[in-house]
PDB file of N, CA and C in Angstrom:
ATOM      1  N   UNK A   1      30.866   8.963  16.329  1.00  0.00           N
ATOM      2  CA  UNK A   1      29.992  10.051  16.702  1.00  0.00           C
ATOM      3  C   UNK A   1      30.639  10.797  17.863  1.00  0.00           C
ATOM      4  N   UNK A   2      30.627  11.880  17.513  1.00  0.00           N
ATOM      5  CA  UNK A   2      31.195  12.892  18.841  1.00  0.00           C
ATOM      6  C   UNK A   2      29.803  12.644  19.787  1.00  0.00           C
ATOM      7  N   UNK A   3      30.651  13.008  21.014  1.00  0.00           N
ATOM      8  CA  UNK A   3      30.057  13.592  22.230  1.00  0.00           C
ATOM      9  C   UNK A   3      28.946  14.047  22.114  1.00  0.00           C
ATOM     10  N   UNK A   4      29.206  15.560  21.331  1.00  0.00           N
ATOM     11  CA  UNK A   4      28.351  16.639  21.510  1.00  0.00           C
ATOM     12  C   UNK A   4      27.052  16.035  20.203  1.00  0.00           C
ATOM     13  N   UNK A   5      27.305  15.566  19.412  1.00  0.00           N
ATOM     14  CA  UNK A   5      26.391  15.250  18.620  1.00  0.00           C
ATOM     15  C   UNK A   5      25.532  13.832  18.857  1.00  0.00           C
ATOM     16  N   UNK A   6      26.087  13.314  19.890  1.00  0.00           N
ATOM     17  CA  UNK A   6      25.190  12.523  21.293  1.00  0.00           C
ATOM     18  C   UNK A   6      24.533  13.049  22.184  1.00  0.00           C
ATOM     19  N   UNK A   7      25.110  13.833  22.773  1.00  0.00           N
ATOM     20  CA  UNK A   7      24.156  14.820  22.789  1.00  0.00           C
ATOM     21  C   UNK A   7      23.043  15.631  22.430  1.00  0.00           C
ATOM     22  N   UNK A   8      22.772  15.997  21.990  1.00  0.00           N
ATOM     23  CA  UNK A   8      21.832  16.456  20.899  1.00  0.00           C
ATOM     24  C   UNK A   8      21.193  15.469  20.272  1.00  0.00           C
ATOM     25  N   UNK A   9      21.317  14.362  19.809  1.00  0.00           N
ATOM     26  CA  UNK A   9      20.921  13.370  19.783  1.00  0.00           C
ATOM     27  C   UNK A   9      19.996  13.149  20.868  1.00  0.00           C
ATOM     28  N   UNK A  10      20.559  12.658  22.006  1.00  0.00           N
ATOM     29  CA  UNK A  10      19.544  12.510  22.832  1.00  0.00           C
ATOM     30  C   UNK A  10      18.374  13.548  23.514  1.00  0.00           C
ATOM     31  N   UNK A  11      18.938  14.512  23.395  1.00  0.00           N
ATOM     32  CA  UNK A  11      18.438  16.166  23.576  1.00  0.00           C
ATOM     33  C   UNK A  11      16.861  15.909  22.828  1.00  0.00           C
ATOM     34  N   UNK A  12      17.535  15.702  21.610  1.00  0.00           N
ATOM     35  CA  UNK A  12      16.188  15.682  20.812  1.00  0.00           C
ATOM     36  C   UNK A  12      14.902  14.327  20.300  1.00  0.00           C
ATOM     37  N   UNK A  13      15.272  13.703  21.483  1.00  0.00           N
ATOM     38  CA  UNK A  13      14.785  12.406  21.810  1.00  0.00           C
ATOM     39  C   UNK A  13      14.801  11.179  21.331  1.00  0.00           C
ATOM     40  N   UNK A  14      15.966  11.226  20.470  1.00  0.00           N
ATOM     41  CA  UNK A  14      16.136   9.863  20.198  1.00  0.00           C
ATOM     42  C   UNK A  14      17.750   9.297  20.542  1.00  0.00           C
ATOM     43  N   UNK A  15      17.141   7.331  20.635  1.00  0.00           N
ATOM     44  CA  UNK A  15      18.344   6.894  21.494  1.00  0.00           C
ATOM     45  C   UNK A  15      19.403   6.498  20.329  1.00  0.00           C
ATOM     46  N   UNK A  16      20.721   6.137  20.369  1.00  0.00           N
ATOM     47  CA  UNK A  16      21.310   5.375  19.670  1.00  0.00           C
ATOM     48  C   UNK A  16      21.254   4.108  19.500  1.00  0.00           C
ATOM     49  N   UNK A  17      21.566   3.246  18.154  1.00  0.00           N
ATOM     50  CA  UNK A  17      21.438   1.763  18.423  1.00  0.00           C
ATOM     51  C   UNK A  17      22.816   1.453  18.509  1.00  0.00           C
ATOM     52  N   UNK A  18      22.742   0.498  19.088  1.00  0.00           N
ATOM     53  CA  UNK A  18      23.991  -0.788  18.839  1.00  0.00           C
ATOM     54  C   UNK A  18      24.365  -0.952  17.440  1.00  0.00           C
ATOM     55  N   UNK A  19      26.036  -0.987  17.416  1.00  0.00           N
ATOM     56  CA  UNK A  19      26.725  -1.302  16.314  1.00  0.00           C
ATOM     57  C   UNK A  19      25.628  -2.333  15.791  1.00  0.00           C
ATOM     58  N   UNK A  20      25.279  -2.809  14.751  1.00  0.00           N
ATOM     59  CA  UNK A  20      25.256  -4.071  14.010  1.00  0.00           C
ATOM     60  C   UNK A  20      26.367  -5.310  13.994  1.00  0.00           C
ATOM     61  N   UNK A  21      26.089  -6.370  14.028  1.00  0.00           N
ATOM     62  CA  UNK A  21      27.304  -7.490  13.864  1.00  0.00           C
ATOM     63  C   UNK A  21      27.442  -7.485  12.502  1.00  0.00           C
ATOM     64  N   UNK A  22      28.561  -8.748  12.464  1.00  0.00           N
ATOM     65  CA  UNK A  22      29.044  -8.425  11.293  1.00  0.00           C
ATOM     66  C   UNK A  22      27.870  -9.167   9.728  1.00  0.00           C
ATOM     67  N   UNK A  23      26.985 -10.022  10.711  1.00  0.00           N
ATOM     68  CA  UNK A  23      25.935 -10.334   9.804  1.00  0.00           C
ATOM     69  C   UNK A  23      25.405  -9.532   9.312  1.00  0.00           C
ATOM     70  N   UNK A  24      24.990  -8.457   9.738  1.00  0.00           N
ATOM     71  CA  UNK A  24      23.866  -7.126   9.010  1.00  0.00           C
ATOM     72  C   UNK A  24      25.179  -6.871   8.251  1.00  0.00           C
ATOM     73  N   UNK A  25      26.523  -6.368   8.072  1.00  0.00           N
ATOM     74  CA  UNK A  25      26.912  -6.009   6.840  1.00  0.00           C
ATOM     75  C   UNK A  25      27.243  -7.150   5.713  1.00  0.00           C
ATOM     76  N   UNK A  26      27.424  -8.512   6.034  1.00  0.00           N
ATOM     77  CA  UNK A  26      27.411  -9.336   5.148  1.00  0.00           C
ATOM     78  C   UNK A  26      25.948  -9.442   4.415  1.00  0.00           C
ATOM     79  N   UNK A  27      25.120  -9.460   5.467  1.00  0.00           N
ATOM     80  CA  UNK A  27      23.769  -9.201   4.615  1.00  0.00           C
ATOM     81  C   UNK A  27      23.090  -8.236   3.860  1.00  0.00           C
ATOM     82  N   UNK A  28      23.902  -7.328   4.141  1.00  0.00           N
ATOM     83  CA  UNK A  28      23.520  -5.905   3.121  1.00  0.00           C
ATOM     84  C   UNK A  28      24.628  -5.820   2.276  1.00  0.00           C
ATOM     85  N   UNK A  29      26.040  -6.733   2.059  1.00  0.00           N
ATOM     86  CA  UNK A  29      26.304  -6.645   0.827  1.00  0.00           C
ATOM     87  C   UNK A  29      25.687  -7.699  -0.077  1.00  0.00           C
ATOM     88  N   UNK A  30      24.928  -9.169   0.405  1.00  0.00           N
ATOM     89  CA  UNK A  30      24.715  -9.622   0.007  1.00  0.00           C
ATOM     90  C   UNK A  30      23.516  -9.118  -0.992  1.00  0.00           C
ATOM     91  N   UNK A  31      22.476  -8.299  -0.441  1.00  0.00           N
ATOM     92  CA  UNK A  31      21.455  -7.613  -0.572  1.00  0.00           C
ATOM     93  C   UNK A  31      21.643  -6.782  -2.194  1.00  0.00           C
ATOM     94  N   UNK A  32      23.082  -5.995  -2.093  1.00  0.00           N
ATOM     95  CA  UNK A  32      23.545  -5.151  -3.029  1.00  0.00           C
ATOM     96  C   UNK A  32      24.010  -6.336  -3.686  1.00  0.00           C
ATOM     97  N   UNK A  33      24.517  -7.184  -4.044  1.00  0.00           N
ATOM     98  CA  UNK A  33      25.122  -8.461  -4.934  1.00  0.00           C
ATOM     99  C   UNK A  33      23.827  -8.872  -6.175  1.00  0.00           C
ATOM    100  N   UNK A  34      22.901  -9.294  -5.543  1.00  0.00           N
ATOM    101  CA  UNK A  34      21.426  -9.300  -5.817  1.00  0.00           C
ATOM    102  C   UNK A  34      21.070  -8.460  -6.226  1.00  0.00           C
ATOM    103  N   UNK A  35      20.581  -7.385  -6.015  1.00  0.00           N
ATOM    104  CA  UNK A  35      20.707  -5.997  -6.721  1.00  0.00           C
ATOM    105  C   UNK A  35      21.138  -5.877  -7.724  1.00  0.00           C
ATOM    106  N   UNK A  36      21.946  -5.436  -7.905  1.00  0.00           N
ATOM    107  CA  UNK A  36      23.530  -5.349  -9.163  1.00  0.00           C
ATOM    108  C   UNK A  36      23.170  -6.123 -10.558  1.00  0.00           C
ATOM    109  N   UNK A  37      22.778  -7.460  -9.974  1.00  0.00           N
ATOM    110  CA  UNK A  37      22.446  -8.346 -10.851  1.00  0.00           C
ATOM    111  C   UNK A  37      21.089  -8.170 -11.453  1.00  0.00           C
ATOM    112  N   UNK A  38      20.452  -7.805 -11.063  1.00  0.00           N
ATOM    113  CA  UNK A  38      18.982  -7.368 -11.221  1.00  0.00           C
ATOM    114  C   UNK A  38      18.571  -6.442 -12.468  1.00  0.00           C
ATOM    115  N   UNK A  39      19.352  -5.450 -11.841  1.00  0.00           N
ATOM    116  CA  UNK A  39      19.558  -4.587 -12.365  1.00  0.00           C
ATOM    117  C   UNK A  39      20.532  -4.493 -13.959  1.00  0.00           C
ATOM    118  N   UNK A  40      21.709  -5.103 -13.987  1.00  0.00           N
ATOM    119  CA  UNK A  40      22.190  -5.750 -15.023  1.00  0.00           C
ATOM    120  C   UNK A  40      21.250  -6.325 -15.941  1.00  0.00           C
ATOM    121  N   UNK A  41      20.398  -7.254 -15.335  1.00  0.00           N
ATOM    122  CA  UNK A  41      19.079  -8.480 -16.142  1.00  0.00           C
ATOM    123  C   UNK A  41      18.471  -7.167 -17.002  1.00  0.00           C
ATOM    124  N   UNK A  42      17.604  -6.503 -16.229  1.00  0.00           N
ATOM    125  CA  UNK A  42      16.773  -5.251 -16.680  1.00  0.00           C
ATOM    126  C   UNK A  42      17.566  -4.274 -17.834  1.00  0.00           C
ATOM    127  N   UNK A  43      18.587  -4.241 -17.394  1.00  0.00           N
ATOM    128  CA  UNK A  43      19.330  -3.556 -18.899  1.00  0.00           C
ATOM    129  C   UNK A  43      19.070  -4.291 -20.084  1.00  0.00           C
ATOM    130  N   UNK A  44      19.690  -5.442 -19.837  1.00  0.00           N
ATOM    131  CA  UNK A  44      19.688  -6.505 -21.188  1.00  0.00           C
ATOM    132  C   UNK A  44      18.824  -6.637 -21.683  1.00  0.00           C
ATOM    133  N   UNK A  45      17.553  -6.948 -20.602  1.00  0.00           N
ATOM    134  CA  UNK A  45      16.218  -7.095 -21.246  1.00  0.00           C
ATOM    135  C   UNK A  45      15.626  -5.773 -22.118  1.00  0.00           C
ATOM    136  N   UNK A  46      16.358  -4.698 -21.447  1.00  0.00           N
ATOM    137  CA  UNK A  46      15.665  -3.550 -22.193  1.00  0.00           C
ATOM    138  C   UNK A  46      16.552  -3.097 -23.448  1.00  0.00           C
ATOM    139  N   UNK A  47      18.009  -3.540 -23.474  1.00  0.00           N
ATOM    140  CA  UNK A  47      18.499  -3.578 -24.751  1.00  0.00           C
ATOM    141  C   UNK A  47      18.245  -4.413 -25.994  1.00  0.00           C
ATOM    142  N   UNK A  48      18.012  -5.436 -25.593  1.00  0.00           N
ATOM    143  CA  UNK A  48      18.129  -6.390 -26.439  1.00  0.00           C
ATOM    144  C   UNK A  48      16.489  -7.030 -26.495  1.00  0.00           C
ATOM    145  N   UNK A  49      15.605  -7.014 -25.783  1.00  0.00           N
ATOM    146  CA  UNK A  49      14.322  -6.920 -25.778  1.00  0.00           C
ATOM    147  C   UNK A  49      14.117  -8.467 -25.488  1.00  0.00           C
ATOM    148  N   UNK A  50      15.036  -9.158 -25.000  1.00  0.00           N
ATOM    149  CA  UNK A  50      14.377 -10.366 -24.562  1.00  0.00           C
ATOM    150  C   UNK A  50      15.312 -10.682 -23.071  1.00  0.00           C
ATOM    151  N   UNK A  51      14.447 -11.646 -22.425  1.00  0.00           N
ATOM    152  CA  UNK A  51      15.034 -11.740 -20.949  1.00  0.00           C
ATOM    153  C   UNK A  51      15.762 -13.048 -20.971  1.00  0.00           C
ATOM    154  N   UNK A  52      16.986 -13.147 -20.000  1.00  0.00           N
ATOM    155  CA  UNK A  52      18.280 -14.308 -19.805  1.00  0.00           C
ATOM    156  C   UNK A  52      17.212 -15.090 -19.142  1.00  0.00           C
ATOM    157  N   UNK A  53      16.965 -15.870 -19.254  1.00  0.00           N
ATOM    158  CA  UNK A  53      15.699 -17.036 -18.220  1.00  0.00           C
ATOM    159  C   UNK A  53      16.863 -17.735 -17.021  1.00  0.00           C
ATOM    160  N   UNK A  54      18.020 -17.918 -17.814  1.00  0.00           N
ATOM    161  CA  UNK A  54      18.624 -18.946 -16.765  1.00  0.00           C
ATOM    162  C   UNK A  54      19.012 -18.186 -15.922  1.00  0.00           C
ATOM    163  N   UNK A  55      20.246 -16.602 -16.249  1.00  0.00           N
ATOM    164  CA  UNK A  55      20.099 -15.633 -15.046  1.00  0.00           C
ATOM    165  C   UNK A  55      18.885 -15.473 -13.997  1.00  0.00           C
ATOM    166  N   UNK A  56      18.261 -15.127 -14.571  1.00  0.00           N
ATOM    167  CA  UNK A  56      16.833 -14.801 -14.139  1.00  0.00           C
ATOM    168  C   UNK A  56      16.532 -15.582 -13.054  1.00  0.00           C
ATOM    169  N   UNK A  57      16.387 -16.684 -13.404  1.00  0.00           N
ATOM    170  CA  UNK A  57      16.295 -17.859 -12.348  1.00  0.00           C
ATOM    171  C   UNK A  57      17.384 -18.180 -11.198  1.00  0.00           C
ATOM    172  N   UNK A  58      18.561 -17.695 -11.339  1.00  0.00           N
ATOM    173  CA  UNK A  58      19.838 -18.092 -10.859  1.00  0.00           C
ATOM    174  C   UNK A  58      19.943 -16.886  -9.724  1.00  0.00           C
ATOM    175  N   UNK A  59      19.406 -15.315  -9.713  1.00  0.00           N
ATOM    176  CA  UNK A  59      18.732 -14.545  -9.248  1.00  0.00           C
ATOM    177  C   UNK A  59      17.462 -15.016  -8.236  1.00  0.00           C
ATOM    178  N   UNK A  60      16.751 -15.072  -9.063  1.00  0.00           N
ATOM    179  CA  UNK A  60      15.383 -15.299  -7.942  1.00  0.00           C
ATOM    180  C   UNK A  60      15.990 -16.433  -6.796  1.00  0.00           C
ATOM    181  N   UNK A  61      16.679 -17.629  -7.230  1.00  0.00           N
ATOM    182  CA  UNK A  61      17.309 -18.333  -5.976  1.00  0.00           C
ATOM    183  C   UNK A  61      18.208 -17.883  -4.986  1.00  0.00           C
ATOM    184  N   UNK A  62      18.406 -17.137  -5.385  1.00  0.00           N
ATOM    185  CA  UNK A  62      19.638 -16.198  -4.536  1.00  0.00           C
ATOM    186  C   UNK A  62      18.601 -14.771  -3.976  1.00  0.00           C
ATOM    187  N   UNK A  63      18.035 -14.596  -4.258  1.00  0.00           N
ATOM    188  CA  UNK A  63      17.065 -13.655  -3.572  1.00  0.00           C
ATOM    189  C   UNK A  63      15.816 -14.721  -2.436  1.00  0.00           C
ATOM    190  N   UNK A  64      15.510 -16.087  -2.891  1.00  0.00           N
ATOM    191  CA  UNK A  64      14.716 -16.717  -2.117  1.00  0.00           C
ATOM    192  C   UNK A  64      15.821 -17.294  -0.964  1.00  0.00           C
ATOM    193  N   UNK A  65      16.750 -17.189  -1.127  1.00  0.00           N
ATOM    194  CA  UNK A  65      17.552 -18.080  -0.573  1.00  0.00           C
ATOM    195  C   UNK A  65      17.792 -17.006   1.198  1.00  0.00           C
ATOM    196  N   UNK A  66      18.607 -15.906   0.471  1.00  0.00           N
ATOM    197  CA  UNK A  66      18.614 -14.519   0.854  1.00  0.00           C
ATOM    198  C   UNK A  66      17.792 -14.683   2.189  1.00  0.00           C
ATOM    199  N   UNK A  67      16.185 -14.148   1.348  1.00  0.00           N
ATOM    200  CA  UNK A  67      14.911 -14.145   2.075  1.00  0.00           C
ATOM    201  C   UNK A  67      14.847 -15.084   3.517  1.00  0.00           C
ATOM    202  N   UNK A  68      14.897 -16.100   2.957  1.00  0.00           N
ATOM    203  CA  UNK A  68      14.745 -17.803   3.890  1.00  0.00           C
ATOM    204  C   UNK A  68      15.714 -16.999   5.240  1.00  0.00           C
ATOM    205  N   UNK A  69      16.954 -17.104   4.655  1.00  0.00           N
ATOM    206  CA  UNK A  69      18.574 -16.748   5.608  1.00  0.00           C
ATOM    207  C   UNK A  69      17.722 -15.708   7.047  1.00  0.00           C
ATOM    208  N   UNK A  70      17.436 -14.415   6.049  1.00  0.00           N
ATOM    209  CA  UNK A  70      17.064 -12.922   7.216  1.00  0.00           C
ATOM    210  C   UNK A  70      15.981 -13.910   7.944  1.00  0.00           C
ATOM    211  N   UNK A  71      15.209 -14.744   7.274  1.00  0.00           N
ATOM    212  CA  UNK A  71      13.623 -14.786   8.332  1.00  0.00           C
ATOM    213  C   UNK A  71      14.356 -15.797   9.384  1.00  0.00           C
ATOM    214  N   UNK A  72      14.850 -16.980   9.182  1.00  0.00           N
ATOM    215  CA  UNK A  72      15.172 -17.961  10.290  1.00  0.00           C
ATOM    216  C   UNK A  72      16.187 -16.980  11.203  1.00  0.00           C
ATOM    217  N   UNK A  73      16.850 -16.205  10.895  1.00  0.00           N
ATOM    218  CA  UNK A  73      17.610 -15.041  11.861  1.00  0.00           C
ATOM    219  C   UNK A  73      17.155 -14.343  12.335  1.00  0.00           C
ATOM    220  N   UNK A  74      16.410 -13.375  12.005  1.00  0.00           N
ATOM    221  CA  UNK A  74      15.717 -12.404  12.733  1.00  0.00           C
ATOM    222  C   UNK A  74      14.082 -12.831  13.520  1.00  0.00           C
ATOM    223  N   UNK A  75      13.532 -14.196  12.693  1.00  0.00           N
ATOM    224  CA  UNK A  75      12.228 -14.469  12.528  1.00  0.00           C
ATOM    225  C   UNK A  75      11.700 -15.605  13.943  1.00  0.00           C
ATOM    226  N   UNK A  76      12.315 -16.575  13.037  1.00  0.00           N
ATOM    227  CA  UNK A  76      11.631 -17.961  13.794  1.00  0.00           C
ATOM    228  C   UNK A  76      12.454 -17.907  15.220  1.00  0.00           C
ATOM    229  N   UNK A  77      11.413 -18.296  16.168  1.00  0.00           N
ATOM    230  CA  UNK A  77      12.485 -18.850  17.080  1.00  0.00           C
ATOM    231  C   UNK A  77      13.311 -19.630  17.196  1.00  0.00           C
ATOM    232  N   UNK A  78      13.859 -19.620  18.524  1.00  0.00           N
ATOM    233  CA  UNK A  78      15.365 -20.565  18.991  1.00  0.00           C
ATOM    234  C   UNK A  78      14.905 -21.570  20.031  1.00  0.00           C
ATOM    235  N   UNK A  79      15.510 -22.568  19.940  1.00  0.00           N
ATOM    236  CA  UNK A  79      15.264 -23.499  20.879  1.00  0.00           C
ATOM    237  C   UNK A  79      16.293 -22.950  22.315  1.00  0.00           C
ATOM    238  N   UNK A  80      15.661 -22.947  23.037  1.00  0.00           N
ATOM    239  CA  UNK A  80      16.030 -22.533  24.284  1.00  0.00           C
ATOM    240  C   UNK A  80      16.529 -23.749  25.508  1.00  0.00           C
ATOM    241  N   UNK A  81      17.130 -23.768  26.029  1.00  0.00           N
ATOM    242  CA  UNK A  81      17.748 -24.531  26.920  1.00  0.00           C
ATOM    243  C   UNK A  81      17.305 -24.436  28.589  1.00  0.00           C
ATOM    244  N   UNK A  82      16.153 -23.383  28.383  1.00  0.00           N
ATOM    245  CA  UNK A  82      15.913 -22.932  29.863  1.00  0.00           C
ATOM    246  C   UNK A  82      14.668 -24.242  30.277  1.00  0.00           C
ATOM    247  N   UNK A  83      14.746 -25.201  31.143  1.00  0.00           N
ATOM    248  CA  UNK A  83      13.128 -25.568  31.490  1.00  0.00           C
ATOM    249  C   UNK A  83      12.546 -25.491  32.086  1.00  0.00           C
ATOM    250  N   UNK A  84      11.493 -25.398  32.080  1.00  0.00           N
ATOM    251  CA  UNK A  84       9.921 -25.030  32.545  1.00  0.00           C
ATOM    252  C   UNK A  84       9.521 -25.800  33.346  1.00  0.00           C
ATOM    253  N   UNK A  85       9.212 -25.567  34.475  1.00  0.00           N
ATOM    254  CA  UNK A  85       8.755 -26.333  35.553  1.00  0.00           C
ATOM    255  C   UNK A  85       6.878 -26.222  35.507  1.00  0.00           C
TER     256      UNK A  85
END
């Protein structure tokens, strides 16, 4: 981002964020991986008029799995090392 379009940026009241680590892009290709596949399923099913069950399933674990990953990262807390008097 240029300067000047930081500028203006902030001009017009909003701040910039922080790069992302490299987790948010592993997790948004992971995101698109899942996807892809999904989407693939839904073709087949709509070509051929019946659904892959074992894909299907092999999907939803990888989307629950996914799910689980973002919430204990972004979600649950951390055990902390600080103590409390």
């Amino acid at each position: 981002m240029t300067e000047a379009a930081l500028f203006r940026m902030l001009l017009k009241g909003y701040h910039p964020k922080e790069k992302p680590d490299m987790y948010f892009y592993d997790a948004l290709r992971q995101l698109t991986y899942i996807g892809n596949n999904l989407n693939q399923l839904l073709k087949k099913a709509n070509t051929l008029n019946f659904i892959d069950a074992p894909m299907l399933r092999k999907e939803i674990e990888a989307w629950q799995k996914f799910r689980s990953d973002i919430e204990r990262r972004f979600l649950q807390p951390e055990k902390s090392d600080v103590k409390w008097q």
